[in-house]
Protein backbone atom coordinates (compact mmCIF):
# COMPACT_ATOMS: atom_id res chain seq x y z
CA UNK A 1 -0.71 6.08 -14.34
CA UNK A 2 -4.47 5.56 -15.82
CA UNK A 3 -6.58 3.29 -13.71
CA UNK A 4 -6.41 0.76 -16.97
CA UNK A 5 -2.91 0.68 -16.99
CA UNK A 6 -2.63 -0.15 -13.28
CA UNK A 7 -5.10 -2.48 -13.53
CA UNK A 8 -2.88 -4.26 -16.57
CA UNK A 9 0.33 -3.82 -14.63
CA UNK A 10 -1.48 -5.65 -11.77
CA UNK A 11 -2.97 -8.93 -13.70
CA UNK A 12 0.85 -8.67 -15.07
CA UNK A 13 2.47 -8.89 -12.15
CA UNK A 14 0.31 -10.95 -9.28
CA UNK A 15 0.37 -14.42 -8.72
CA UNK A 16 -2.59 -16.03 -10.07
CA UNK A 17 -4.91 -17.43 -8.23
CA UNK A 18 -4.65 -20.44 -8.67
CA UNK A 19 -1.25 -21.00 -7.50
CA UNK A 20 -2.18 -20.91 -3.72
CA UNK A 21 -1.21 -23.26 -1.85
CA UNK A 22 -2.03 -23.85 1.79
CA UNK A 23 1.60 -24.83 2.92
CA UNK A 24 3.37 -22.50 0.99
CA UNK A 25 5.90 -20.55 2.98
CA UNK A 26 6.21 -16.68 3.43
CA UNK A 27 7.74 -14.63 1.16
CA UNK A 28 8.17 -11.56 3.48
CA UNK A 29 7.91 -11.81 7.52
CA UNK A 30 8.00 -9.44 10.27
CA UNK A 31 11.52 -11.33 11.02
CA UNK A 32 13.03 -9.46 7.72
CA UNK A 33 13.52 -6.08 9.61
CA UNK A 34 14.34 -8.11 12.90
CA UNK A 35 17.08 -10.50 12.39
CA UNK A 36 17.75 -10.23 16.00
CA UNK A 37 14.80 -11.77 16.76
CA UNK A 38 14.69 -15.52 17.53
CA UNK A 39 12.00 -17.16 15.04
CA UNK A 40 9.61 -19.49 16.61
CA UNK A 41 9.57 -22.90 15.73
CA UNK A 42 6.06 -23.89 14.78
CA UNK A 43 3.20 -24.68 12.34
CA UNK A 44 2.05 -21.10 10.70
CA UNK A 45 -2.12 -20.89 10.81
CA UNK A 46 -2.91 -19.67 7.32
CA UNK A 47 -4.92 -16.29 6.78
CA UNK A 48 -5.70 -14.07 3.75
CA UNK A 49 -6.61 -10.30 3.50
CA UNK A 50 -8.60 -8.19 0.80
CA UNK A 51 -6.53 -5.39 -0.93
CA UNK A 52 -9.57 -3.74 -2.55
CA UNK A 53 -8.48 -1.44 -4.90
CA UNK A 54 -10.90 1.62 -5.88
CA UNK A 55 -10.90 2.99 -8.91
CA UNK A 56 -11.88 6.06 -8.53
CA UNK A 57 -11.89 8.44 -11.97
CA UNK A 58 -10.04 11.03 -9.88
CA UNK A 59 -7.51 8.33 -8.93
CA UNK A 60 -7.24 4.54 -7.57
CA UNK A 61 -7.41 4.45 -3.37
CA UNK A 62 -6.84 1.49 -1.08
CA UNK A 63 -9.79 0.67 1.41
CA UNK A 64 -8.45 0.52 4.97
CA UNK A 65 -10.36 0.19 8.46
CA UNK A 66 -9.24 0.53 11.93
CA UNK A 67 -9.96 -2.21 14.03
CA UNK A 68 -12.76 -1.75 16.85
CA UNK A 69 -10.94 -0.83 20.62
CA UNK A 70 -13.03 -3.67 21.96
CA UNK A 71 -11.22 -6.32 20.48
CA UNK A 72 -8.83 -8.74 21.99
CA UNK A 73 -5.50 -7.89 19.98
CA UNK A 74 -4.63 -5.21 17.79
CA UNK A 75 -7.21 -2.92 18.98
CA UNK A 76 -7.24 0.75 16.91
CA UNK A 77 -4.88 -0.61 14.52
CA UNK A 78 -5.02 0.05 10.81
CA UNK A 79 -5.71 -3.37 8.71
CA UNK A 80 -7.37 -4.51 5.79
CA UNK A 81 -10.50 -6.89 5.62
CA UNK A 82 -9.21 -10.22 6.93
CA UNK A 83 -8.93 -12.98 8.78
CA UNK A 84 -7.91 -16.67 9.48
CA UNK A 85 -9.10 -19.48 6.91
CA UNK A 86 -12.00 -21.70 7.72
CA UNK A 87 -11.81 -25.09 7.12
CA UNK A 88 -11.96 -25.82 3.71
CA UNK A 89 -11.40 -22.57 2.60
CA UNK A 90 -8.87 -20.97 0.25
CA UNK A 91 -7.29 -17.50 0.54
CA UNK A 92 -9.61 -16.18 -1.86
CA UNK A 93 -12.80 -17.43 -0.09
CA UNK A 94 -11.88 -16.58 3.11
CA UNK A 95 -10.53 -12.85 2.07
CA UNK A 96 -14.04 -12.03 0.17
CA UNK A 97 -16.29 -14.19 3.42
CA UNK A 98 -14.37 -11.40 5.72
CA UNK A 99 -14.93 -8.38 4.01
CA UNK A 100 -18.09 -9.15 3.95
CA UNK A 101 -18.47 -9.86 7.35
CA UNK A 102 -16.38 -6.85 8.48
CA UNK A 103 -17.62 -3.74 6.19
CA UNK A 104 -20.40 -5.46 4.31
CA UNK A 105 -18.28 -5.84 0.41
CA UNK A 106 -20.60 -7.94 -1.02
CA UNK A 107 -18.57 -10.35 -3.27
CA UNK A 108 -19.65 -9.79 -6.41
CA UNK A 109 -18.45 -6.23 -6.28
CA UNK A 110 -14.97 -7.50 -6.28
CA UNK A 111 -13.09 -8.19 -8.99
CA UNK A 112 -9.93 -10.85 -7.76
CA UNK A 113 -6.89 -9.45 -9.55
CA UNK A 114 -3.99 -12.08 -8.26
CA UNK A 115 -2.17 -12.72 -5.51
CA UNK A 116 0.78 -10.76 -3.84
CA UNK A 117 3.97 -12.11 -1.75
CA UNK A 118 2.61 -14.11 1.61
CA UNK A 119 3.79 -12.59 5.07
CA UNK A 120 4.62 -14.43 8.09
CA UNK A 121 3.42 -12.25 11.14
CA UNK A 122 5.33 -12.66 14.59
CA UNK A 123 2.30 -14.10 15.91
CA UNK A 124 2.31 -17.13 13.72
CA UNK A 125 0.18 -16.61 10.71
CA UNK A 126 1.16 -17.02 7.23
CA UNK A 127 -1.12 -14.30 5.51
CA UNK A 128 -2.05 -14.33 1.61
CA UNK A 129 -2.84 -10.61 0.49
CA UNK A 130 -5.60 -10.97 -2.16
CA UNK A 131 -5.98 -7.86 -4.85
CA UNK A 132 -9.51 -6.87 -5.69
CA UNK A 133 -10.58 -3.77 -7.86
CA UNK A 134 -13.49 -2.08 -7.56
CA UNK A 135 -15.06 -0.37 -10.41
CA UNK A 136 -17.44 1.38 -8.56
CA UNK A 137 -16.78 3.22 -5.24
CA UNK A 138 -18.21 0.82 -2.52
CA UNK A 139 -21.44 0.87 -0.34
CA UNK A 140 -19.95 -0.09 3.25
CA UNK A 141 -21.32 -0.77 6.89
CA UNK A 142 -18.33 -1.49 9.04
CA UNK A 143 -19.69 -4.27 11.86
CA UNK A 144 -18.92 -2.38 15.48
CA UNK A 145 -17.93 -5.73 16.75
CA UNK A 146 -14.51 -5.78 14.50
CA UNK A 147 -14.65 -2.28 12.97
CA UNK A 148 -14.49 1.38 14.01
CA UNK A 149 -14.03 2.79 10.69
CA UNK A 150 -13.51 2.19 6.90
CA UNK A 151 -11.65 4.77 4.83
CA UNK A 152 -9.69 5.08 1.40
CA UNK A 153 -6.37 6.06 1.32
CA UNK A 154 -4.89 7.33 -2.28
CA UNK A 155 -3.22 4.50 -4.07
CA UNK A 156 -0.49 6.99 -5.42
CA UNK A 157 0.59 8.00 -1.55
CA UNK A 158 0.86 4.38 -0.48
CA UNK A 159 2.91 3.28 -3.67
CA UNK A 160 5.21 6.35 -3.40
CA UNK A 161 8.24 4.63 -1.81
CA UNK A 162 9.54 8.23 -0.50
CA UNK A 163 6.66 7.82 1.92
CA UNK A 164 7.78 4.04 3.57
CA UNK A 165 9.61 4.74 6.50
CA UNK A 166 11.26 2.45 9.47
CA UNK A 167 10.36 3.09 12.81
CA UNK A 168 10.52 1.28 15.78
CA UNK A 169 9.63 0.30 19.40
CA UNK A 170 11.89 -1.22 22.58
CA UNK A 171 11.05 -4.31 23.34
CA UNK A 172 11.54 -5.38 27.13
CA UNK A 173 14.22 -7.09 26.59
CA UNK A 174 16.00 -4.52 25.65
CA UNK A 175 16.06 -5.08 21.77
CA UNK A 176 14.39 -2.74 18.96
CA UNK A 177 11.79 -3.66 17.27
CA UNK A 178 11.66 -2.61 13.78
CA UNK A 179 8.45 -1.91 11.27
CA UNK A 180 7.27 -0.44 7.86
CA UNK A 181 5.15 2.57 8.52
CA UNK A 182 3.36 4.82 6.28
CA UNK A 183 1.89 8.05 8.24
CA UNK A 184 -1.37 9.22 6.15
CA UNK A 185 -2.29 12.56 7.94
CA UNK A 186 -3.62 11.26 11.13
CA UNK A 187 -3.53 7.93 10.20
CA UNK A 188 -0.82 5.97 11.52
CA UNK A 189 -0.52 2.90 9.01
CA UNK A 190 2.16 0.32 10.44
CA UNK A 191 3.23 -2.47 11.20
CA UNK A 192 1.86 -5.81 8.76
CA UNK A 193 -0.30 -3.64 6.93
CA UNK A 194 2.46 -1.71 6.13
CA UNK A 195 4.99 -4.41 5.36
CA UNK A 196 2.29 -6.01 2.97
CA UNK A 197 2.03 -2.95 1.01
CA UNK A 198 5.65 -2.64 0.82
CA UNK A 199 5.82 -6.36 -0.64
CA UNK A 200 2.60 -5.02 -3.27
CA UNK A 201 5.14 -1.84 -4.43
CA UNK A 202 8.08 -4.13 -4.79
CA UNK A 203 6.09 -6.94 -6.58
CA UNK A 204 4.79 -3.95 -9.12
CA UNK A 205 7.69 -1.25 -9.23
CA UNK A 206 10.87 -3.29 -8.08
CA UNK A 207 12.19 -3.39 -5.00
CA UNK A 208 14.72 -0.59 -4.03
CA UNK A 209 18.23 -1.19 -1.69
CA UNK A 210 16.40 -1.02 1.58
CA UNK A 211 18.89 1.11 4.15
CA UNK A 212 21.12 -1.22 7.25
CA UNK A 213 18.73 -1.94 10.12
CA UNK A 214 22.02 -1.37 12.32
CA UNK A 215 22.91 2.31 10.89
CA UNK A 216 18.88 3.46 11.21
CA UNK A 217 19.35 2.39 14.83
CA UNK A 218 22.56 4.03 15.31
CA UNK A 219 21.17 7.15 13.95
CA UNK A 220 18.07 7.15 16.49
C-alpha cells in the first residue's frame, strides 16, 4: 500500500476529531480478553496517546518509546507518547502537549489524522489513541525522566495480523491474565499498546474471528 493510499484509508476510516467526547465510554478494554476478571466499579480518568505515523518513502513506521526504569509504574515498557488530560484539555491537546514533553515532537510537525476506538485500561483510564502522520522523519530528544528510548517500528509488521499473538501471565489468584502482544525482534510490544494497535488494524482492515480465550489456555 503507497503511503497516499494509507493516508486516504486512514482520514476514511478514523473518527474525526471532533467527535470526542470526554465521557464517552471505551470501545475496547483490557477486560475483553479477561472476562474472568471482575470490572471495577468507578469513574474512568480520561487520557489520550499519539500514534505518529512516519512516512517514510521506503515505507510508513510507527514511533514507539520505552518508558524510563525510574518511573513509578510501567517501567521498561513499550508505549506511545501519552498521558492523562489536563484540565481543560481535549484528547488532541493533551496527546500533542505529551509528545512534546516526552521526545520533543514539536506540534506542528504533526498532522492529526482522526481518532481510533478508546480503551479502558485495568487501571482505570479511558485512553483516546490520536493518529498523526509525519511527512518528514522526526527530530527527537526523548526526556530521561519518562523516556529511555524512541524507535520506529515498520507500519506493515504491526498491521500484519499473522504477527498479533495472545499471551499471558498468572495472576496470584490463581487466574490468567490474558494480552495482545506483538514481538518486534527484541522488542517486546504488549500489553495496551498492543491492544490499541489491534483496535487501529480492525478499525482499518476489519476485524478477524479472534480464537476462544478458554481453548488458548487449554492449549498452554
Amino acid at each position: 500500500m503507497s503511503l497516499d493510499t494509507l493516508r486516504e484509508r486512514l482520514v476514511e476510516r478514523l473518527a474525526p476529531v471532533e467527535t470526542w467526547r470526554p465521557d464517552a465510554k471505551g470501545v475496547r478494554s483490557d477486560f475483553d480478553l479477561n472476562p474472568m476478571v471482575e470490572r471495577p466499579v468507578k469513574t474512568l480518568r480520561p487520557a489520550a496517546v499519539l500514534i505518529p505515523i512516519v512516512a517514510r518513502p521506503e515505507g510508513a513506521t510507527v514511533l514507539l518509546t520505552r518508558r524510563a526504569d525510574t518511573l513509578a509504574s510501567h517501567t521498561g515498557q513499550i508505549a506511545f507518547p501519552g498521558g492523562r488530560l489536563d484540565p481543560g484539555e481535549n484528547a488532541v491537546h493533551a496527546a500533542l502537549r505529551e509528545a512534546d514533553e516526552e521526545v520533543a515532537l514539536k506540534r506542528d510537525a504533526v498532522e492529526v489524522l482522526g481518532l481510533s476506538d478508546t480503551y479502558e485500561t485495568g487501571t482505570g483510564f479511558l485512553v483516546t489513541p490520536v493518529i498523526g502522520w509525519l511527512r518528514e522523519p522526526p527530530v527527537v530528544t526523548p526526556s530521561p525522566d519518562e523516556v529511555a528510548e524512541v524507535f520506529e517500528t515498520p507500519w506493515d509488521f504491526l498491521m500484519d495480523a499473522a504477527n498479533h499473538r495472545r499471551d499471558f501471565y498468572d495472576m496470584d489468584a490463581g487466574l490468567r491474565r490474558w494480552f495482545w502482544a506483538m514481538p518486534w525482534g527484541e522488542r517486546y510490544i504488549w500489553g495496551v499498546t498492543a491492544s490499541i494497535l489491534k483496535g487501529l488494524h480492525a478499525r482499518l482492515y476489519g476485524d478477524e474471528a479472534e480464537p476462544d480465550a478458554a481453548a488458548d489456555e487449554d492449549a498452554a
